[in-house]
PDB file of N, CA and C in Angstrom:
ATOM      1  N   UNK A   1       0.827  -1.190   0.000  1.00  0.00           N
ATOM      2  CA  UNK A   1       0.000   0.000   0.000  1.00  0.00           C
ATOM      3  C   UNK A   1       0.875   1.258   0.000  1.00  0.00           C
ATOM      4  N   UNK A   2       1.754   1.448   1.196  1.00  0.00           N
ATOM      5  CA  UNK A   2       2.764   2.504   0.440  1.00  0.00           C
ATOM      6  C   UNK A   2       3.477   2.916  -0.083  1.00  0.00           C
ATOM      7  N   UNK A   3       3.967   1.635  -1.014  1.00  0.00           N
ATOM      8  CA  UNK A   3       4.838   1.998  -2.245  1.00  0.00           C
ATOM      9  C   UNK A   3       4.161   2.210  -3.022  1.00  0.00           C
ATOM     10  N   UNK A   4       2.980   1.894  -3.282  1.00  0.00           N
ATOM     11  CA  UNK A   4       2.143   2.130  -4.499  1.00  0.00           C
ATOM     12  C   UNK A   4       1.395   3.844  -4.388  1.00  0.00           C
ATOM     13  N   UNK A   5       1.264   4.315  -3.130  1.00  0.00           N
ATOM     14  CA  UNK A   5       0.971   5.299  -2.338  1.00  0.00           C
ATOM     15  C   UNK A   5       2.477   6.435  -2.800  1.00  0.00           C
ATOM     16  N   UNK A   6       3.563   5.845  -2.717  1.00  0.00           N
ATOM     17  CA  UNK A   6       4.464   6.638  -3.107  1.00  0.00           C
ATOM     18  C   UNK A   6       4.848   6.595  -4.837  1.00  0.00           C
ATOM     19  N   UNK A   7       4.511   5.695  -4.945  1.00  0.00           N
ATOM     20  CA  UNK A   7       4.774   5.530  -6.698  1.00  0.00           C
ATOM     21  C   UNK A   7       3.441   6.858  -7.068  1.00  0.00           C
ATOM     22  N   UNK A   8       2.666   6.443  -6.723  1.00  0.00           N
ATOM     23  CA  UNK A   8       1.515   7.915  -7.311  1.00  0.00           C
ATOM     24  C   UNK A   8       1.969   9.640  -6.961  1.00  0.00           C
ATOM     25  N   UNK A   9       2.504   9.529  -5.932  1.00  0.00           N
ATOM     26  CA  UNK A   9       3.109  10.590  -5.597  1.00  0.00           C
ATOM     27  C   UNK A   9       4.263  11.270  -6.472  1.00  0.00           C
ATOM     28  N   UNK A  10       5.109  10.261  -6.350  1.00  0.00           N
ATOM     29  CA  UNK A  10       6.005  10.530  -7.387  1.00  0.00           C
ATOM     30  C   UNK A  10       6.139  10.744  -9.367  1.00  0.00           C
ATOM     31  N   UNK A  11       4.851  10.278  -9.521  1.00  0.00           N
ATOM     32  CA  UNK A  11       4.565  10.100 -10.921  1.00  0.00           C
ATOM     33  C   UNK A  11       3.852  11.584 -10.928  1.00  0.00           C
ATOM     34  N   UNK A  12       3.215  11.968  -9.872  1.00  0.00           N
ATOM     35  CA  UNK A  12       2.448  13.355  -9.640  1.00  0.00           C
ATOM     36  C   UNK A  12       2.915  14.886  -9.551  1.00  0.00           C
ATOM     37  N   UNK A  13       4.427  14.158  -8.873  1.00  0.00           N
ATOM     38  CA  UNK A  13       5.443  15.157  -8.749  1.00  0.00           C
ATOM     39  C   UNK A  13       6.184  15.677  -9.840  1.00  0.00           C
ATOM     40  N   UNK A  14       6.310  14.465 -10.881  1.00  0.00           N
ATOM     41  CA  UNK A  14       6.856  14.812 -12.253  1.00  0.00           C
ATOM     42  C   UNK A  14       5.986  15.247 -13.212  1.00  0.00           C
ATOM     43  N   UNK A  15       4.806  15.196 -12.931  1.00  0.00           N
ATOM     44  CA  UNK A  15       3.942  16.212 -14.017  1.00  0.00           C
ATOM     45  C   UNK A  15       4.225  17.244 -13.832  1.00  0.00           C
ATOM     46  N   UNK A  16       3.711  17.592 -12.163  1.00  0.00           N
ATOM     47  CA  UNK A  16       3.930  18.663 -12.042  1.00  0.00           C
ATOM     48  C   UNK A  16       4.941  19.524 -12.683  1.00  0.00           C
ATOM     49  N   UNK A  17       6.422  19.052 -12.543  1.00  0.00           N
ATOM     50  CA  UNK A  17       7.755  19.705 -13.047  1.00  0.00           C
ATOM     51  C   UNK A  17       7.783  19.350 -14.159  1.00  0.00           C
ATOM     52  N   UNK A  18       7.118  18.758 -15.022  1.00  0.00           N
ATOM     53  CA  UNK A  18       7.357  18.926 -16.553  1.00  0.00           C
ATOM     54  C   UNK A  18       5.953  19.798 -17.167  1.00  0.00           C
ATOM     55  N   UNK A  19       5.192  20.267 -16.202  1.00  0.00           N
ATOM     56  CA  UNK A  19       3.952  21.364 -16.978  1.00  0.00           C
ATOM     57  C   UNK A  19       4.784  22.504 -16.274  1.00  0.00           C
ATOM     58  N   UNK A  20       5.446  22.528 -14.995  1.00  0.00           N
ATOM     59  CA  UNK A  20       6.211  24.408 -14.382  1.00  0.00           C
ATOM     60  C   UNK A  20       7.188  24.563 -15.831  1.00  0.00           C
ATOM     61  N   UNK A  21       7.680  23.542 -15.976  1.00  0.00           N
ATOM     62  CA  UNK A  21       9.023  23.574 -17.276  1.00  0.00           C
ATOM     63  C   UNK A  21       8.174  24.844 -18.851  1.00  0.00           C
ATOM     64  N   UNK A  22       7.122  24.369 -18.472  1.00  0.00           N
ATOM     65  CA  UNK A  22       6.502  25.197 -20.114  1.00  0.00           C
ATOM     66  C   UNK A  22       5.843  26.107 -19.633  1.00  0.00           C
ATOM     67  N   UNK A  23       6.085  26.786 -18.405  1.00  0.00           N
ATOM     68  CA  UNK A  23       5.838  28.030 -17.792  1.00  0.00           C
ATOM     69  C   UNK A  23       6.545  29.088 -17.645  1.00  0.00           C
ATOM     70  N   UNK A  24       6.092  30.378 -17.897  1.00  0.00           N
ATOM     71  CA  UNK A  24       7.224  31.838 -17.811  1.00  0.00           C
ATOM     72  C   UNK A  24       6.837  32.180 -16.752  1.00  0.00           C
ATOM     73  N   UNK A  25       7.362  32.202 -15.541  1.00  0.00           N
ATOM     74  CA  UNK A  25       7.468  32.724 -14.308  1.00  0.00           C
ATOM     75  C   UNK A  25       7.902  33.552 -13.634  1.00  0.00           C
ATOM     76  N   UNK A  26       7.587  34.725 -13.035  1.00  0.00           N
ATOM     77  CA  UNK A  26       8.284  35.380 -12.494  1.00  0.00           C
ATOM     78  C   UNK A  26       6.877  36.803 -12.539  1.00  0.00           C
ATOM     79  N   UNK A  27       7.684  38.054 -12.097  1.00  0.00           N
ATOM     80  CA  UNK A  27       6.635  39.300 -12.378  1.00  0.00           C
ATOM     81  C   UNK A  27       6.149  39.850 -13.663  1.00  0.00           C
ATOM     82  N   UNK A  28       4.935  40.353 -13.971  1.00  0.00           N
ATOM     83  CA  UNK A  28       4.961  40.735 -15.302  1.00  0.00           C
ATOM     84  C   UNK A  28       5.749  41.915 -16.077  1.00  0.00           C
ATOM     85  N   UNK A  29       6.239  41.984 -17.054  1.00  0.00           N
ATOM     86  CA  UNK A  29       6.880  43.232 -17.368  1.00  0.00           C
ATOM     87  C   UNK A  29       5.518  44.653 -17.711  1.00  0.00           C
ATOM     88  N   UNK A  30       6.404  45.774 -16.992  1.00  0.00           N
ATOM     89  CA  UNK A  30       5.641  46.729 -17.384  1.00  0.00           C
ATOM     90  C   UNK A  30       5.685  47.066 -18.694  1.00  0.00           C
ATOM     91  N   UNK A  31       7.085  47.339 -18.938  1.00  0.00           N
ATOM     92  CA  UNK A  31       7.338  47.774 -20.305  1.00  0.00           C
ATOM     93  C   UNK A  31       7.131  47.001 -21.571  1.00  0.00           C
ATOM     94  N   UNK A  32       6.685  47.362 -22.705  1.00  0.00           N
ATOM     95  CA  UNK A  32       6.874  46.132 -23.770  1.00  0.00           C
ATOM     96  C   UNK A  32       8.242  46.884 -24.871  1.00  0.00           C
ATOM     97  N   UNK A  33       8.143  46.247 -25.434  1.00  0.00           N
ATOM     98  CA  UNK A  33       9.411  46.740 -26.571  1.00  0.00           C
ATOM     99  C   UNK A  33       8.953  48.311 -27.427  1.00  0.00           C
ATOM    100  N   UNK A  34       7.948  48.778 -27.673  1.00  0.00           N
ATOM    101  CA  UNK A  34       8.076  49.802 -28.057  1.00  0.00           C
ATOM    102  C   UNK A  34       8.117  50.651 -27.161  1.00  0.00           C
ATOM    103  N   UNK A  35       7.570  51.019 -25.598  1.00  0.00           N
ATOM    104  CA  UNK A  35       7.805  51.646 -24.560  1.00  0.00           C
ATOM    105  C   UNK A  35       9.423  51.555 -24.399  1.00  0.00           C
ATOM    106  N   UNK A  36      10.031  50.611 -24.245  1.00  0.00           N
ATOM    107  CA  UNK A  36      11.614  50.358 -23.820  1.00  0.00           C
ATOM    108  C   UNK A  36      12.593  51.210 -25.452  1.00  0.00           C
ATOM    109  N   UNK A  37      11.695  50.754 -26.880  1.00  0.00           N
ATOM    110  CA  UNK A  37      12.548  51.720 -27.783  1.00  0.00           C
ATOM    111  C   UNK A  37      12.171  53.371 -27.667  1.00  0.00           C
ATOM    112  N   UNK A  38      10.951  53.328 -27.371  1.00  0.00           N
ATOM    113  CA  UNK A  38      10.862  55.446 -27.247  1.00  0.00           C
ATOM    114  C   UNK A  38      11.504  56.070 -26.119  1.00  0.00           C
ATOM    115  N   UNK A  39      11.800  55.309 -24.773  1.00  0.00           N
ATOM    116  CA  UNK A  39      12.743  55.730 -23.554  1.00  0.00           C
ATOM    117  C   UNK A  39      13.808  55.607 -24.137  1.00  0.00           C
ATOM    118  N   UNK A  40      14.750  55.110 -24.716  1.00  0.00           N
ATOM    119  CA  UNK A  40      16.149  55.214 -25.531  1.00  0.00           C
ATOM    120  C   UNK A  40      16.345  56.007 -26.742  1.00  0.00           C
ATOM    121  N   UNK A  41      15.463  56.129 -27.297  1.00  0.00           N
ATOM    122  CA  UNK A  41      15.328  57.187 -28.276  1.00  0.00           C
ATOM    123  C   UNK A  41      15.178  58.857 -27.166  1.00  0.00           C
ATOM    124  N   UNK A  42      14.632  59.190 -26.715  1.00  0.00           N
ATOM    125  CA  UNK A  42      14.693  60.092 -25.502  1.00  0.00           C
ATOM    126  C   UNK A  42      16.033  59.789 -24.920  1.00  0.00           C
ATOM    127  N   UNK A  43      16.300  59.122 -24.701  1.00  0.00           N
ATOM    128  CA  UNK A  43      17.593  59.153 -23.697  1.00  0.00           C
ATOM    129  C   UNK A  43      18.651  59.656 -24.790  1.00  0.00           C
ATOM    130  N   UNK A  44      18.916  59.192 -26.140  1.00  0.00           N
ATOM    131  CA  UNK A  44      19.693  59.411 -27.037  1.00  0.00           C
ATOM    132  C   UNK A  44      19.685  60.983 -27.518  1.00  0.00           C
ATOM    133  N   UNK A  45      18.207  61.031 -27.308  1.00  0.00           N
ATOM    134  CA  UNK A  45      18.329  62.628 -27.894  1.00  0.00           C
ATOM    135  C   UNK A  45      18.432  63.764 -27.357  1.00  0.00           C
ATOM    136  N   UNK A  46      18.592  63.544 -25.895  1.00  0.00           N
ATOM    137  CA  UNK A  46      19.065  64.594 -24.477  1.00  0.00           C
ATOM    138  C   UNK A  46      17.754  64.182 -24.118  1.00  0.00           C
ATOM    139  N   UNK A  47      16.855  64.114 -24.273  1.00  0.00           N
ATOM    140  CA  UNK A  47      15.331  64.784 -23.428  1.00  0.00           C
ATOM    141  C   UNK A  47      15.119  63.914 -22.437  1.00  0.00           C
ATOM    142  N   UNK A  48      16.244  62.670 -22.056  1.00  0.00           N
ATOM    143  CA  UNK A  48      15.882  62.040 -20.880  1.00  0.00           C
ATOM    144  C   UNK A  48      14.695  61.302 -20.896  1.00  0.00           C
ATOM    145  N   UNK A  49      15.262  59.857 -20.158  1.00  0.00           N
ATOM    146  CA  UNK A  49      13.723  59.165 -19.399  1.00  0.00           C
ATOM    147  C   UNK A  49      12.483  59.945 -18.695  1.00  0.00           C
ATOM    148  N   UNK A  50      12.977  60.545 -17.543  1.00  0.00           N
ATOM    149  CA  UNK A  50      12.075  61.304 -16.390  1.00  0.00           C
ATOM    150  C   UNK A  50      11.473  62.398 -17.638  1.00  0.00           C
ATOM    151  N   UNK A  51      11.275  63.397 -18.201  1.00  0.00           N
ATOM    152  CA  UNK A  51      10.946  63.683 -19.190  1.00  0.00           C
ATOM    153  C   UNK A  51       9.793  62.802 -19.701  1.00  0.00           C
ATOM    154  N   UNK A  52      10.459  62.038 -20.108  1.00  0.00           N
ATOM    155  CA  UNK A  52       8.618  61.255 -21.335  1.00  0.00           C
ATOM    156  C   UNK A  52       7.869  60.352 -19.987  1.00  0.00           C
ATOM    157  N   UNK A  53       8.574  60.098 -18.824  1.00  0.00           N
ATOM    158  CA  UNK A  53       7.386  59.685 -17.866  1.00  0.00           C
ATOM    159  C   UNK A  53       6.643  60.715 -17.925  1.00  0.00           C
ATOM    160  N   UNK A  54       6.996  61.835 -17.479  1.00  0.00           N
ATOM    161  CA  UNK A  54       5.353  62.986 -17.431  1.00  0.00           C
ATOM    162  C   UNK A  54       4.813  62.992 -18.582  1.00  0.00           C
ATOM    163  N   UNK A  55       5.130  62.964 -20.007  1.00  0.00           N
ATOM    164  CA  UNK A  55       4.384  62.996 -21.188  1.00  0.00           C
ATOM    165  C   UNK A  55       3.467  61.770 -21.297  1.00  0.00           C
ATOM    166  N   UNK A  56       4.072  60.640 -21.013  1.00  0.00           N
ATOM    167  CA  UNK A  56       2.779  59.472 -20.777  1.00  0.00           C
ATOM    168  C   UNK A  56       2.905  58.487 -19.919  1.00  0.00           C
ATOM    169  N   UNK A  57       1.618  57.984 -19.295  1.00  0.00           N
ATOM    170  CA  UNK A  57       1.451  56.974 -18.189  1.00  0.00           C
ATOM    171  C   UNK A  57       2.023  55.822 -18.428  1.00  0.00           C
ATOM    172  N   UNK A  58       2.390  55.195 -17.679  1.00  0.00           N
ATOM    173  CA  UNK A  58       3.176  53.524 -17.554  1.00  0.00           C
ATOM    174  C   UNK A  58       2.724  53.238 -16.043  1.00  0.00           C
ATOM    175  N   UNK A  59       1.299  52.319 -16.598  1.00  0.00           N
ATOM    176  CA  UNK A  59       0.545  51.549 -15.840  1.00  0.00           C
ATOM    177  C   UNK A  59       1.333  50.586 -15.266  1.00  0.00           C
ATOM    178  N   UNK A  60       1.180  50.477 -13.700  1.00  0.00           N
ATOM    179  CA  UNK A  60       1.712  48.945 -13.105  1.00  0.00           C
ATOM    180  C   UNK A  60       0.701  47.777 -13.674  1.00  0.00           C
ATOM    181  N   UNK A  61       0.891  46.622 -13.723  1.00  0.00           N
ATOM    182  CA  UNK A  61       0.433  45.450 -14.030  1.00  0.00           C
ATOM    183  C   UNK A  61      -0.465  44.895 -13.022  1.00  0.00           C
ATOM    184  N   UNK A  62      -1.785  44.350 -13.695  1.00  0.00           N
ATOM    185  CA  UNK A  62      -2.886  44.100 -12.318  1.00  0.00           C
ATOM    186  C   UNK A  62      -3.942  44.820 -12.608  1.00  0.00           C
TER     187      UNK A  62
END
């Protein structure tokens, strides 16, 4: 009874870690790639990051 009790466990445990494996984990990004290229374009052209934050919002995630 409890090897068979642990054999299920263990067969349960490896799903698990082979469905986390095809998962992106972690926090969401605020920025996407065109937000991250118009802050470098600003940064390149003097007018600074802090600058285009007041020109437009960058919502937290949620």
């Amino acid at each position: 009874m409890a090897e068979s009790e642990r054999e299920y466990i263990r067969g349960k445990s490896l799903e698990g870690q082979a469905a986390a494996r095809d998962r992106r984990g972690g926090r969401p990004e605020v920025f996407d790639d065109d937000m991250s290229n118009y802050a470098r374009t600003l940064r390149t052209n003097g007018g600074g990051v802090a600058r285009g934050g007041t020109t437009h919002t960058v919502k937290a995630p949620g």
